[in-house]
Protein backbone atom coordinates (compact mmCIF):
# COMPACT_ATOMS: atom_id res chain seq x y z
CA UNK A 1 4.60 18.31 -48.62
CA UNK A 2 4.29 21.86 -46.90
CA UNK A 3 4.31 25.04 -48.90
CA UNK A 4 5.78 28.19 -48.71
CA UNK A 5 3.38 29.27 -45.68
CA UNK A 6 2.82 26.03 -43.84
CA UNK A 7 4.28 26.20 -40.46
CA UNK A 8 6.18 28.60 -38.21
CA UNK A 9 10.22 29.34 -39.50
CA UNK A 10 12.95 30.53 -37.38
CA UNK A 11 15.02 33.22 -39.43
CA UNK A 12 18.72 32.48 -39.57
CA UNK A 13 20.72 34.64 -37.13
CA UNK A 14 22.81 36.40 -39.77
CA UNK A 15 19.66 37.85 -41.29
CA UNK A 16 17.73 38.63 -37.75
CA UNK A 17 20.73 40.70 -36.54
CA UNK A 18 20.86 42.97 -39.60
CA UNK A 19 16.95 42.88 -40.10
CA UNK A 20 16.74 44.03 -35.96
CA UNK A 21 19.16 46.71 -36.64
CA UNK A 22 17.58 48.26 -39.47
CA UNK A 23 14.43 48.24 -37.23
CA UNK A 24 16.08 49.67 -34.60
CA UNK A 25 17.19 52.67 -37.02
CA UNK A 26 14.38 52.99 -38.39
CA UNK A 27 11.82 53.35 -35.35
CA UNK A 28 14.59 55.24 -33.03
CA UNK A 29 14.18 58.74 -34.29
CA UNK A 30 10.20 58.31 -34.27
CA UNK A 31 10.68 57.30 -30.82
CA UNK A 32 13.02 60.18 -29.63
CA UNK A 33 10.68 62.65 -31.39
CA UNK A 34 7.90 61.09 -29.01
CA UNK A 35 10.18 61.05 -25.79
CA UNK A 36 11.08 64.60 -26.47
CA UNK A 37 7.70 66.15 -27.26
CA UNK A 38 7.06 68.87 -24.30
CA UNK A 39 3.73 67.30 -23.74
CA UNK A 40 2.77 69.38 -21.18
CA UNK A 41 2.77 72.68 -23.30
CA UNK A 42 1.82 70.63 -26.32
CA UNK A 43 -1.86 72.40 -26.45
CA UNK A 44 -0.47 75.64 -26.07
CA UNK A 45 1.99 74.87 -28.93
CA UNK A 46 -0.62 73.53 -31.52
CA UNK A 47 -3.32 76.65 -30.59
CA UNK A 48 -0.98 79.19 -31.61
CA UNK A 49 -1.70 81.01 -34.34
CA UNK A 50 1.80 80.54 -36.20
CA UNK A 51 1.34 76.84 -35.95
CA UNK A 52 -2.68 77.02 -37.20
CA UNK A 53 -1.51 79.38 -40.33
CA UNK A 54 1.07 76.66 -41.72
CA UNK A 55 -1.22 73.85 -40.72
CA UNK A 56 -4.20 75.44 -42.65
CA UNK A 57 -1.96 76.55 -45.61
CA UNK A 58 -0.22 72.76 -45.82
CA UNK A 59 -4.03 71.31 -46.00
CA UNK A 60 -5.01 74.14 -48.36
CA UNK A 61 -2.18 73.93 -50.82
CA UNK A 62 -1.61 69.70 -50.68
CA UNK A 63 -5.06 69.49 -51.14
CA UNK A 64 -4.92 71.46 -54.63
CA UNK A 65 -1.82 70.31 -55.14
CA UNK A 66 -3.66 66.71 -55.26
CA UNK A 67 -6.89 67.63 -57.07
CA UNK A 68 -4.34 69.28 -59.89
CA UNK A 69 -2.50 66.18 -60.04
CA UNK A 70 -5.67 63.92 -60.43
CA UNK A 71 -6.84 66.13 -63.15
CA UNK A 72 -3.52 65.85 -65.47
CA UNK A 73 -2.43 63.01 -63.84
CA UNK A 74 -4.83 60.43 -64.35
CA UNK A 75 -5.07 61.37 -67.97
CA UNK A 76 -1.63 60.74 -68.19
CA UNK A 77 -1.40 57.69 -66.54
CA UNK A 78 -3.76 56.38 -68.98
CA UNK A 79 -1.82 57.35 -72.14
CA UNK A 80 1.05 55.54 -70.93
CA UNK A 81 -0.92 51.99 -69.85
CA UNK A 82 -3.59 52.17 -73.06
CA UNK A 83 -1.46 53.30 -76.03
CA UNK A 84 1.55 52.96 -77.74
CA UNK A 85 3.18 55.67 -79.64
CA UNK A 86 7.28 56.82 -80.09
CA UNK A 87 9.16 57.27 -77.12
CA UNK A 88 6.97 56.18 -74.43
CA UNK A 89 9.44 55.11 -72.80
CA UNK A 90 11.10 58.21 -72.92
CA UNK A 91 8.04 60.09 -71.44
CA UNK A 92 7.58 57.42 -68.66
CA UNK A 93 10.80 58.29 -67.33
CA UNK A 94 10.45 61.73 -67.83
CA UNK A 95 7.42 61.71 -65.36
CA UNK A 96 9.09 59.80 -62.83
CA UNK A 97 12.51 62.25 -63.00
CA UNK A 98 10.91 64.21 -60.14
CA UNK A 99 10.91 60.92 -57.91
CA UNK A 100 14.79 60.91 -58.03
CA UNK A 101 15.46 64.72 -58.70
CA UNK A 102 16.47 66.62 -55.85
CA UNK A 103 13.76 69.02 -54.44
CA UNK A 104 16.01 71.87 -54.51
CA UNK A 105 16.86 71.50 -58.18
CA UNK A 106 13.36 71.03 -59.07
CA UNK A 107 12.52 74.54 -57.58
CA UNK A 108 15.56 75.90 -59.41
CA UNK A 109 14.07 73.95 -62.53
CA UNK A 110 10.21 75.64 -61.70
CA UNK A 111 11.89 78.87 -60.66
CA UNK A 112 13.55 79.23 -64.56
CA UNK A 113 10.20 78.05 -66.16
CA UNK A 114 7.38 80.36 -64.57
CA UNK A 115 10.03 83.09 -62.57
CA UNK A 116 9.40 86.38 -63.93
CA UNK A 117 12.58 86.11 -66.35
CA UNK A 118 11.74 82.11 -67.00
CA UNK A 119 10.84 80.52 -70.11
CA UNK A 120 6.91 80.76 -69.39
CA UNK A 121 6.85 83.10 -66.70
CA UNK A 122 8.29 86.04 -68.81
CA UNK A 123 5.39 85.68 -70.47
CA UNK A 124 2.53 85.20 -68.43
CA UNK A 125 3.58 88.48 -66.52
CA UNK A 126 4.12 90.76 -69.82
CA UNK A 127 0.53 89.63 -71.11
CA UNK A 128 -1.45 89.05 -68.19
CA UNK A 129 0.21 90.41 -65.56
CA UNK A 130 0.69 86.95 -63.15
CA UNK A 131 3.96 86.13 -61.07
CA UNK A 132 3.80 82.91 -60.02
CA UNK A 133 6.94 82.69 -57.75
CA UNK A 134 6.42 83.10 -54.15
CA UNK A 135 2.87 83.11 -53.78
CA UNK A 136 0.19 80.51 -52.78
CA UNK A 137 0.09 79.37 -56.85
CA UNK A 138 3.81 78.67 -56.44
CA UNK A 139 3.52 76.45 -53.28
CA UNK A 140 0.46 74.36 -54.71
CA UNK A 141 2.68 74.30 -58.27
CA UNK A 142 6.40 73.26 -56.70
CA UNK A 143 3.99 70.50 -54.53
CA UNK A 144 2.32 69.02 -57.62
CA UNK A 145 5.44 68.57 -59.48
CA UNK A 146 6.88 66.57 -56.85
CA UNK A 147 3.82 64.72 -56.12
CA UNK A 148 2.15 64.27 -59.34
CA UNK A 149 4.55 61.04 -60.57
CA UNK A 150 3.62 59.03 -57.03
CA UNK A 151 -0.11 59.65 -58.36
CA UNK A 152 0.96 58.61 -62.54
CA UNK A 153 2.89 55.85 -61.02
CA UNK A 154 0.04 54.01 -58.80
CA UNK A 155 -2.73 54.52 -61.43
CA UNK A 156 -0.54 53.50 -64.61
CA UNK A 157 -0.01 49.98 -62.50
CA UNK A 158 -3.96 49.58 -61.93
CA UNK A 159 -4.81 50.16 -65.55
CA UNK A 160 -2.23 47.75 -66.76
CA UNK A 161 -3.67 45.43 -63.96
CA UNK A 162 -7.05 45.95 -65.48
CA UNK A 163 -8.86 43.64 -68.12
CA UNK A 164 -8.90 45.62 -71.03
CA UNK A 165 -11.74 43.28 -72.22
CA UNK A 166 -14.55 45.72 -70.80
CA UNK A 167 -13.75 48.86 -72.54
CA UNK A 168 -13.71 46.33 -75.74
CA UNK A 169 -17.28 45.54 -74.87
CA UNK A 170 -17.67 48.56 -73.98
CA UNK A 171 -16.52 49.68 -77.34
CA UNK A 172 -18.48 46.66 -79.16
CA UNK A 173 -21.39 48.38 -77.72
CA UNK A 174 -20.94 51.89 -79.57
CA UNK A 175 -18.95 53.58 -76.89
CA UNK A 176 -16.38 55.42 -77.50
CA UNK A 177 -12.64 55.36 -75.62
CA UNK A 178 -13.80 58.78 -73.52
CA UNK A 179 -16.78 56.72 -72.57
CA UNK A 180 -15.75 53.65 -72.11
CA UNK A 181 -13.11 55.30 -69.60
CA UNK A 182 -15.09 57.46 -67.59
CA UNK A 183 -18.31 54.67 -66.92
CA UNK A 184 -15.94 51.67 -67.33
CA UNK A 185 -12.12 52.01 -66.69
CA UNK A 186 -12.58 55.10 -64.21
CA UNK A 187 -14.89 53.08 -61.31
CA UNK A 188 -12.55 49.74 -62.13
CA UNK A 189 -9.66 51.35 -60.95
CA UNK A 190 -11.32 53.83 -58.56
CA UNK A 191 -9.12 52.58 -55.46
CA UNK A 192 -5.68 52.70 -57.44
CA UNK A 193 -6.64 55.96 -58.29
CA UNK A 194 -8.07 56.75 -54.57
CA UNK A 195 -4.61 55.26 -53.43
CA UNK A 196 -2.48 57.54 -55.63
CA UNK A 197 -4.46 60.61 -54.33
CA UNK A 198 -3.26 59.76 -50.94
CA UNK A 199 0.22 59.33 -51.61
CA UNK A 200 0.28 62.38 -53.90
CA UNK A 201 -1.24 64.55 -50.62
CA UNK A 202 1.10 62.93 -48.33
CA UNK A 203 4.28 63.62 -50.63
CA UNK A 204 2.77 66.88 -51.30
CA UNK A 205 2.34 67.60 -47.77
CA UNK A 206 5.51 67.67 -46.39
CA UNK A 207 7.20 69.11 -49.50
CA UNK A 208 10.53 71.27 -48.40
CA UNK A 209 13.03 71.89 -51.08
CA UNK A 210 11.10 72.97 -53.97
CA UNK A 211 8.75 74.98 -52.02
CA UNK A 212 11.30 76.74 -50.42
CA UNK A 213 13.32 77.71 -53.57
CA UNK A 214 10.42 78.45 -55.72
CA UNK A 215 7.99 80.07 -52.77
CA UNK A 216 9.79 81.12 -50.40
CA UNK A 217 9.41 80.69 -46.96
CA UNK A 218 6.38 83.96 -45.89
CA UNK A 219 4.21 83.52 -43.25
CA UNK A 220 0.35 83.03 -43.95
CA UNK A 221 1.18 82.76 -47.64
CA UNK A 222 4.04 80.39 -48.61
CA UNK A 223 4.88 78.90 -45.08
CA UNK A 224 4.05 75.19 -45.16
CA UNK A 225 4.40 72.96 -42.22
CA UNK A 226 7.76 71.81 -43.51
CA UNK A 227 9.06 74.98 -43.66
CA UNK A 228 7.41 76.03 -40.14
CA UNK A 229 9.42 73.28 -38.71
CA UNK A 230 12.49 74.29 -40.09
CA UNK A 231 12.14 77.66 -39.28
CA UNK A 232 10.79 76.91 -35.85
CA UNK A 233 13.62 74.14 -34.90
CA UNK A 234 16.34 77.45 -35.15
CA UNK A 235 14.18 79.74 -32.60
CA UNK A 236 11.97 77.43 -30.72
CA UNK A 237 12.67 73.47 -30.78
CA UNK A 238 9.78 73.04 -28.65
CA UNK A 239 7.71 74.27 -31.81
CA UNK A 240 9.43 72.41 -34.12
CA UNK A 241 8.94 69.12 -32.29
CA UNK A 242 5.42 70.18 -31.66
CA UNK A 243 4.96 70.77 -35.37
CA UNK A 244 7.03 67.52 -36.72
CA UNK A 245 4.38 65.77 -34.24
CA UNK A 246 1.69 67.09 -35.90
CA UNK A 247 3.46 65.56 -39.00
CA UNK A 248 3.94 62.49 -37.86
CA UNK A 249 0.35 61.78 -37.18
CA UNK A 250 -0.79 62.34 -40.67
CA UNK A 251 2.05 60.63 -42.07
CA UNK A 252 0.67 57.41 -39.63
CA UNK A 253 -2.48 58.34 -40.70
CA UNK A 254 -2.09 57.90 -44.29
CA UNK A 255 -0.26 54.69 -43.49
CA UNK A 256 -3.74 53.37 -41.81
CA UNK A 257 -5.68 54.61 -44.97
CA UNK A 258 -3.45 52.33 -47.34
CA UNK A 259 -3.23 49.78 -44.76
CA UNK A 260 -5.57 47.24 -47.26
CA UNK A 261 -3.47 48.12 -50.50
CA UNK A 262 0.08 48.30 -49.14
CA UNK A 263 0.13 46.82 -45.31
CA UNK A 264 -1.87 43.37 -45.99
CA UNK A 265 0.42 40.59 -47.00
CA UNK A 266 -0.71 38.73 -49.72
């Protein structure tokens, strides 16, 4: 008796149709964006300085956006997967409300919280004289709240993958539970961490709405690529397609990265 796998299967028509479609929609704008890209001024389009200033900026502030993430992220992904206390539930989806919150309403959300009138932010500039909103702080904060739960998400799933067993042993051993995490649980879920990372950067990356509401959108200091696209695509498509091409790539490139965790069937 075959399995599951044995043997080649012809899919019904009346789920190849739909499946082809949604293909089709999917891969059509990629492919316009390629068909349209003014390849022959492409170089001069990527060596201009406007273009190198967001580019440098995006990898500057997704980059710090990520390492911030990792460093109250992981943490956090931890309590959730390796203790149980009241309302964890309630805090789970609390760190996942930015995956379904609309960018724009989490910048209006940062913007009340650390603006100069906000909750926080009134204070921080009355004692120590720091405005948060529209500078280089604000981009890398407005891209780690929106990227920070893809990060909490991927590493909560590897520690509850995890055999708890070693940090036991670990424990049995005299270690304690700060021990046994960083030279036990830490390298056993290295790669789910090393796979949140990536997503984080790449959702932090090509952040728009809450960057633009709580930074602003100023050249060489809270201009992303995102934003450079958008501002480009009303003055210059060429720019903008240039630039969304220079998007693309990453985005494929992260896709290559996480080919092993997400792209092998298993």
């Amino acid at each position: 008796m075959s399995g599951p796998r044995g043997g080649a299967r012809t899919a019904p028509l009346p789920l190849l149709l739909p499946a082809v479609a949604g293909l089709a929609f999917l891969l059509l704008p990629l492919i316009a964006l390629l068909v349209r890209t003014p390849w022959s001024t492409l170089p001069d389009q990527l060596t201009s300085t406007e273009v190198w200033q967001a580019l440098r900026l995006s990898l500057l502030c997704a980059t710090s956006a990520t390492v911030l993430s990792l460093v109250v992220g992981v943490p956090l992904a931890w309590l959730l997967a390796r203790t149980d206390f009241p309302g964890r539930g309630l805090v789970r989806a609390l760190v996942t409300l930015p995956l379904v919150l609309p960018p724009v309403v989490g910048g209006v959300a940062l913007l009340l919280a650390f603006g100069r009138n906000g909750v926080v932010g009134q204070w921080l500039d009355a004692w120590f004289g720091i405005t948060i909103p529209f500078t280089t702080t604000g981009v890398v904060l407005a891209e780690t709240f929106v990227a920070m739960p893809f990060l909490v998400i991927s590493v909560e799933g590897t520690l509850r993958a995890a055999d708890p067993r070693y940090e036991e042993a670990a424990a049995t051993l005299g270690a304690s539970r700060f021990t046994a995490f960083r030279r036990v649980t830490l390298p056993l879920i290295a790669p789910g961490v090393a796979a949140g990372a990536v997503l984080a950067w790449a959702r932090a990356l090509g952040e728009f709405g809450a960057t633009i509401t709580f930074a602003g959108n100023f050249p060489g200091r809270t201009q992303t690529m995102p934003l450079a696209v958008y501002l480009a695509l009303q003055n210059d498509p060429a720019a903008a397609i240039a630039l969304s091409l220079v998007l693309l790539a990453v985005s494929i490139a992260v896709l290559a990265g996480l080919r092993d965790r997400w792209m092998t069937a298993s």
